[in-house]
C-alpha atoms as a PDB file:
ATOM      1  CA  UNK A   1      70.862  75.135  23.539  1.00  0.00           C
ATOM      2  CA  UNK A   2      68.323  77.328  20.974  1.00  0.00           C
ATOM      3  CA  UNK A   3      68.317  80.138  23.363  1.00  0.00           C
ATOM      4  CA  UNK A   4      72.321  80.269  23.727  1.00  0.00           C
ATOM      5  CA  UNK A   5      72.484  80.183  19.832  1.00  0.00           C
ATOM      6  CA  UNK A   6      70.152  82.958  20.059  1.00  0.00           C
ATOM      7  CA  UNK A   7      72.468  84.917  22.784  1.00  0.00           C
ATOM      8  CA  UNK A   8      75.456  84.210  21.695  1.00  0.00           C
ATOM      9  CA  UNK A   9      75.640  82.665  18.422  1.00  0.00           C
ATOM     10  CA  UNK A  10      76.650  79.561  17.318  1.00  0.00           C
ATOM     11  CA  UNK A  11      79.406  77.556  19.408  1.00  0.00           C
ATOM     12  CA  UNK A  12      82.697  75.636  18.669  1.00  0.00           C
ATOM     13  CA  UNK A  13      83.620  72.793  20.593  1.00  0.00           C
ATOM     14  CA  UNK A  14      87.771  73.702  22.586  1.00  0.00           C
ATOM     15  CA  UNK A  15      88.220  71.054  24.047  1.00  0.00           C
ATOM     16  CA  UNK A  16      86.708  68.127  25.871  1.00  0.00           C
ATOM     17  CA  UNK A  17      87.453  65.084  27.988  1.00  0.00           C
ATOM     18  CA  UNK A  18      87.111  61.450  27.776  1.00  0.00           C
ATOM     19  CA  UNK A  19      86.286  60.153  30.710  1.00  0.00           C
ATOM     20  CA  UNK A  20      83.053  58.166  32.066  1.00  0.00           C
ATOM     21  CA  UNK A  21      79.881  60.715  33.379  1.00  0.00           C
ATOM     22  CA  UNK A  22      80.411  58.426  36.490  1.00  0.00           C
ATOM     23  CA  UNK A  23      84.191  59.900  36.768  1.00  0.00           C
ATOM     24  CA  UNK A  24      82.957  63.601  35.759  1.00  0.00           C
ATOM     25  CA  UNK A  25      83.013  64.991  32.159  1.00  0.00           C
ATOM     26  CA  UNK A  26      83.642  68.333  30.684  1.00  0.00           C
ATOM     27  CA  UNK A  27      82.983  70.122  27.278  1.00  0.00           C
ATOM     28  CA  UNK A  28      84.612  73.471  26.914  1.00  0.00           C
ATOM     29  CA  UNK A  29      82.491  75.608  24.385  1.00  0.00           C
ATOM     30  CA  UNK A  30      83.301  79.114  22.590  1.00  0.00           C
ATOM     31  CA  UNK A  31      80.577  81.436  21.285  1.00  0.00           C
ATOM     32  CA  UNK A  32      82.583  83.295  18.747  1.00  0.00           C
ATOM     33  CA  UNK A  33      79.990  86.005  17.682  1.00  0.00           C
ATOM     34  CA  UNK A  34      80.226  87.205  21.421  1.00  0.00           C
ATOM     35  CA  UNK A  35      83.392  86.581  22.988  1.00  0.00           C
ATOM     36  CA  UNK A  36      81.845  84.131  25.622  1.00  0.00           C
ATOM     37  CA  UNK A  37      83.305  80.800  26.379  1.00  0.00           C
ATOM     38  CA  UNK A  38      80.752  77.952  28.752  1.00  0.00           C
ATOM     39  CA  UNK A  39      82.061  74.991  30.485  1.00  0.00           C
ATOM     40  CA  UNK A  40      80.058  71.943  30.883  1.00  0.00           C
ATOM     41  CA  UNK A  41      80.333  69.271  33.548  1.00  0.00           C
ATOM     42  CA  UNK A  42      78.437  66.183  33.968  1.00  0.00           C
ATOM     43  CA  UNK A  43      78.537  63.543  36.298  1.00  0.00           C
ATOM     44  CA  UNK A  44      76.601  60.563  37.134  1.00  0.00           C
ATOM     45  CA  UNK A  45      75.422  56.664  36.240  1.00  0.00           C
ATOM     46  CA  UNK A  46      74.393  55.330  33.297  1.00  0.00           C
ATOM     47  CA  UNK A  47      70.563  56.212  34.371  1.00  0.00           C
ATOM     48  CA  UNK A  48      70.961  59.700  35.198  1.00  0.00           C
ATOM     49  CA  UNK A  49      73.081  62.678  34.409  1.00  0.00           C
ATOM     50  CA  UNK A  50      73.673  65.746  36.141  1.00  0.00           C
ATOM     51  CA  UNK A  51      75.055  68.731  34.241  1.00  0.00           C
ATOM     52  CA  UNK A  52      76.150  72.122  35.554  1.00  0.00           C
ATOM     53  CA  UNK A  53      77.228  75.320  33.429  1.00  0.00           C
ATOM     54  CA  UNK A  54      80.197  77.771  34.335  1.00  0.00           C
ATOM     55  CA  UNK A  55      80.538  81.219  32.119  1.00  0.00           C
ATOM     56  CA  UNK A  56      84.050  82.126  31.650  1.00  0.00           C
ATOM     57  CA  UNK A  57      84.786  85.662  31.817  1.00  0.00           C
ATOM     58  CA  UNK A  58      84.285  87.436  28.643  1.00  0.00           C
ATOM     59  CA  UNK A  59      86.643  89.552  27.161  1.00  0.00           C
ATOM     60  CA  UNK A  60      86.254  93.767  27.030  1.00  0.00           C
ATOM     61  CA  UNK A  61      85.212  93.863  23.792  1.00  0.00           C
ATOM     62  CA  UNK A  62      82.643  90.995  24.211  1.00  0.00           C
ATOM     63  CA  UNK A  63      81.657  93.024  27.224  1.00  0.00           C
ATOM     64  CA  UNK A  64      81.304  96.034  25.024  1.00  0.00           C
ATOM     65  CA  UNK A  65      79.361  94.174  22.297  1.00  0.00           C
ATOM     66  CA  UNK A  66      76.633  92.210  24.816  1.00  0.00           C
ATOM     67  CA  UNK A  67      76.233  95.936  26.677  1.00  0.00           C
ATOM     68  CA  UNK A  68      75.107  97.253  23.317  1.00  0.00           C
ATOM     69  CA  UNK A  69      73.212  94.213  22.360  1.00  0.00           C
ATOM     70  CA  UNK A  70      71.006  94.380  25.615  1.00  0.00           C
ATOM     71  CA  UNK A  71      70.623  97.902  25.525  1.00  0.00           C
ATOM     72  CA  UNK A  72      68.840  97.320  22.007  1.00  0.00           C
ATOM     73  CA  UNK A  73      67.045  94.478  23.483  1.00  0.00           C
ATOM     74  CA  UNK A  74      65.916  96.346  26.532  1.00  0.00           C
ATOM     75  CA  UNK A  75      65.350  99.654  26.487  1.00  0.00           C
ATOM     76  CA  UNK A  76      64.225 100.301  29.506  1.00  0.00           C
ATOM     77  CA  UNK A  77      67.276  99.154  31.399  1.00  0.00           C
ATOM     78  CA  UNK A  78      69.872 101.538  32.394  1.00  0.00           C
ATOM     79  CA  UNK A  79      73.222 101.653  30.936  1.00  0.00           C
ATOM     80  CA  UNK A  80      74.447 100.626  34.026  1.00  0.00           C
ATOM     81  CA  UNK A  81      71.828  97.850  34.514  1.00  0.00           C
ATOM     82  CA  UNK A  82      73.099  96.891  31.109  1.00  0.00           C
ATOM     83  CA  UNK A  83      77.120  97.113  31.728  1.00  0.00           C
ATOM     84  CA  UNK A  84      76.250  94.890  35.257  1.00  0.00           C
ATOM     85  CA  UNK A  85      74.653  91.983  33.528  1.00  0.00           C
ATOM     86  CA  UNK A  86      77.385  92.229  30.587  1.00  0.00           C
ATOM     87  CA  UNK A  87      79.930  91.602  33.210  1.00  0.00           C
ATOM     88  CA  UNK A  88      78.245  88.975  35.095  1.00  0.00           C
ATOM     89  CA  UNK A  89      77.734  90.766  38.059  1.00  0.00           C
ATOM     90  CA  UNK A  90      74.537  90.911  39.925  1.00  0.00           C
ATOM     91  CA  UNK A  91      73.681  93.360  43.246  1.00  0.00           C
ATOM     92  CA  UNK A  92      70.682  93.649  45.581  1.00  0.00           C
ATOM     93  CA  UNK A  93      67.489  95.566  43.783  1.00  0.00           C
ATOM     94  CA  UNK A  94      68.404  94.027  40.642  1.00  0.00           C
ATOM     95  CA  UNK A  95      65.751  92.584  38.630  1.00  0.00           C
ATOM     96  CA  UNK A  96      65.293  88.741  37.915  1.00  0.00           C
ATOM     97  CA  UNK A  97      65.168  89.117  34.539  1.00  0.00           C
ATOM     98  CA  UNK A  98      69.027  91.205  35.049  1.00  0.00           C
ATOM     99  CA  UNK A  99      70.131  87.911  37.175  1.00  0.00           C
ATOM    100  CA  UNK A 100      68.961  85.215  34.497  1.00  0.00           C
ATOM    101  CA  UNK A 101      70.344  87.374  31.598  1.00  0.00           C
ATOM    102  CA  UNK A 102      73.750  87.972  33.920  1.00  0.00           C
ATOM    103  CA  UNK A 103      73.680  84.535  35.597  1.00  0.00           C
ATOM    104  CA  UNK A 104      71.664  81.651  33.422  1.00  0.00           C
ATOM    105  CA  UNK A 105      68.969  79.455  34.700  1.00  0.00           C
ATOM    106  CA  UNK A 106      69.101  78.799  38.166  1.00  0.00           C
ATOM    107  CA  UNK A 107      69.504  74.904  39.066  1.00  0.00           C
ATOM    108  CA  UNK A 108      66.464  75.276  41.629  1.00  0.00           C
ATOM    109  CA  UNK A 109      64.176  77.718  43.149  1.00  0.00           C
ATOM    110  CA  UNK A 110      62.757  77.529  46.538  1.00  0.00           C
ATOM    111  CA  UNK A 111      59.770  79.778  47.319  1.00  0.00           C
ATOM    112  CA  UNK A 112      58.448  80.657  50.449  1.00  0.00           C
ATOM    113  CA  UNK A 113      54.954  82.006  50.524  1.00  0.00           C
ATOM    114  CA  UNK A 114      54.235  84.717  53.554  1.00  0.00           C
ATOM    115  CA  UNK A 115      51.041  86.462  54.287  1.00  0.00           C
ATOM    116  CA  UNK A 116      51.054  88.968  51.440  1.00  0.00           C
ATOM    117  CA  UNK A 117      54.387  88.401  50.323  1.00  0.00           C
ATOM    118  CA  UNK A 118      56.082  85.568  47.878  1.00  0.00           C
ATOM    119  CA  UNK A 119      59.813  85.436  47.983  1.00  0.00           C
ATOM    120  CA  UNK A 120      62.290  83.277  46.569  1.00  0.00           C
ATOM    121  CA  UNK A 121      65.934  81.918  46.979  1.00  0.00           C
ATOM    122  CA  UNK A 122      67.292  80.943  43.561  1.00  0.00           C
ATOM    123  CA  UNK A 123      70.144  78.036  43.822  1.00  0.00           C
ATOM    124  CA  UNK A 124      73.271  78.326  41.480  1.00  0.00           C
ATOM    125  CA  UNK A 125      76.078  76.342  41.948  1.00  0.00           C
ATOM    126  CA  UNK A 126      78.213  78.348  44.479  1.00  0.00           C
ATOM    127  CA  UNK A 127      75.701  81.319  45.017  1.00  0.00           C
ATOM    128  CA  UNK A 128      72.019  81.532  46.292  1.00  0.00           C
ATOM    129  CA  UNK A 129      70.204  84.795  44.982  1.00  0.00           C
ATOM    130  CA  UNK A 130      67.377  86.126  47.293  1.00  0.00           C
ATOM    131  CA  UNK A 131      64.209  88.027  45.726  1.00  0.00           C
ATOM    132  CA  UNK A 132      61.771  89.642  47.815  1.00  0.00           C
ATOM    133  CA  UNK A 133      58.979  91.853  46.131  1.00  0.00           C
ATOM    134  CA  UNK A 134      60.257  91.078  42.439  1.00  0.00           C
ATOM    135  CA  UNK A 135      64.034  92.701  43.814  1.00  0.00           C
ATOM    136  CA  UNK A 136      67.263  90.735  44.223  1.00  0.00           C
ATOM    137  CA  UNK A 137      67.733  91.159  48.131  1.00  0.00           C
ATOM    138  CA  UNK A 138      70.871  89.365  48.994  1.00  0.00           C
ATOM    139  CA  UNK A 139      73.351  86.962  47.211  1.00  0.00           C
ATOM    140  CA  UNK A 140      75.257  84.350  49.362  1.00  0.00           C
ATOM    141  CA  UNK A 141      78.006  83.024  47.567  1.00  0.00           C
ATOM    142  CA  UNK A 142      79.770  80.082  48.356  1.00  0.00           C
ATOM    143  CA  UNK A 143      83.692  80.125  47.864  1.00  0.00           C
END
């Protein structure tokens, strides 16, 4: 949660559920400094939870705001590195810092480790982003 208040500012609560995590719970967030709203389900028992994140779309001017923001923060990125991971949207030769910036934390990674070459498959909810020589190769996405 320290590194979203970092991003994006310091949320209000929109709305929320009240149901049992064994039923499925929400919380519906808004990041006003920035425009961007999160959704958070969990689910599970009373010993364990499991949580996932969704990003709603942002708004233009939120998009406008974060490309500035990261364009300060990085330098070295592109404008239109920048405007891609404002929007959310990732593409094959992308960086992983671009996807985790763009996309979050994944929810697991899976390497495989060749004869000179590491690669890995990072595992979001409906998507599965493939890196190959420190590059994005391929996203699969799940609809």
């Amino acid at each position: 949660m320290d590194k979203a208040i970092k991003e994006l500012g310091k949320p209000q609560l929109v709305e929320m559920d009240d149901k049992e995590p064994e039923q499925g719970s929400y919380a519906k967030w808004k990041y006003p400094d920035s425009g961007v709203e999160k959704v958070f389900w969990w689910y599970g028992g009373r010993t364990s939870c499991y949580y996932e994140t969704y990003n709603i779309p942002v708004s233009k001017k939120g998009v406008e705001d974060r490309i500035k923001r990261l364009h300060k923060e990085h330098p070295a990125w592109t404008l239109q590195e920048c405007r891609s991971v404002a929007e959310r949207k990732i593409a094959p030769g992308m960086l992983p810092e671009h996807v985790l910036e763009a996309w979050g934390d994944p929810k697991h990674v899976n390497k495989t480790i060749g004869p000179g070459e590491v690669s890995e498959q990072w595992v979001y909810h409906k998507a599965y982003v493939y890196f190959s020589k420190g590059r994005t190769t391929t996203i699969r996405k799940n609809d």
